[in-house]
Protein backbone atom coordinates (compact mmCIF):
# COMPACT_ATOMS: atom_id res chain seq x y z
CA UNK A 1 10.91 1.46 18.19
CA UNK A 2 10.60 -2.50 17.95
CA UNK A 3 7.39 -2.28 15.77
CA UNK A 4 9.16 0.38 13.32
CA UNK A 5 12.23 -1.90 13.16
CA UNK A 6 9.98 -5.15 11.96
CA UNK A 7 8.38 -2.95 9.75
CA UNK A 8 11.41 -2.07 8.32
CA UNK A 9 13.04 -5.55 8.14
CA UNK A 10 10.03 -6.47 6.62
CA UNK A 11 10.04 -3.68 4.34
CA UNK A 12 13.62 -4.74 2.85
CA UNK A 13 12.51 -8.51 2.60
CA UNK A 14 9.34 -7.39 0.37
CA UNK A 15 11.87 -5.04 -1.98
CA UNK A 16 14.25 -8.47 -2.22
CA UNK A 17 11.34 -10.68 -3.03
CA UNK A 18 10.44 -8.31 -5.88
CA UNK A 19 13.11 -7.68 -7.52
CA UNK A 20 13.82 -11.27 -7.52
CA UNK A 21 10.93 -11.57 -9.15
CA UNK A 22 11.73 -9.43 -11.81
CA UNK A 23 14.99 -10.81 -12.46
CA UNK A 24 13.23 -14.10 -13.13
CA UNK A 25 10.77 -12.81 -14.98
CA UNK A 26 13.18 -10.91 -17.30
CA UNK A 27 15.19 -14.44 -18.12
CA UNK A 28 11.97 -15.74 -18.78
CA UNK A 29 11.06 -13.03 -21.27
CA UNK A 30 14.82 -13.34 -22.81
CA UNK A 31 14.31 -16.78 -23.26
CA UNK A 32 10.52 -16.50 -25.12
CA UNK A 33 12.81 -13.57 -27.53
CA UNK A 34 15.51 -15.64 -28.26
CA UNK A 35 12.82 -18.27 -29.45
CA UNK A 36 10.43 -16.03 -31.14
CA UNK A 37 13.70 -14.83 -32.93
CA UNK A 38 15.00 -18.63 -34.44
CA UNK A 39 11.64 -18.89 -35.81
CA UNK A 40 11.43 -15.98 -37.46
CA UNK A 41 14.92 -16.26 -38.82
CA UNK A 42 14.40 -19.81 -39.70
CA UNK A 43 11.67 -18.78 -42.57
């Protein structure tokens, strides 16, 4: 029972960690748009 509990605590830690990820990623990727956009609409 205590092994499936760390498992699980780690489990939910791991999904956290990646989505973070993601959401950082994603602003990243917004920003690079939004700059790839002025230059093309600066032409």
């Amino acid at each position: 029972m205590e092994l499936y509990l760390i498992l699980k605590i780690i489990f939910v830690i791991g999904i956290l960690v990646a989505l973070y990820a993601i959401l950082r990623n994603l602003d990243i990727i917004k920003i690079i748009l939004i700059y790839f956009k002025d230059k093309l609409f600066r032409k």
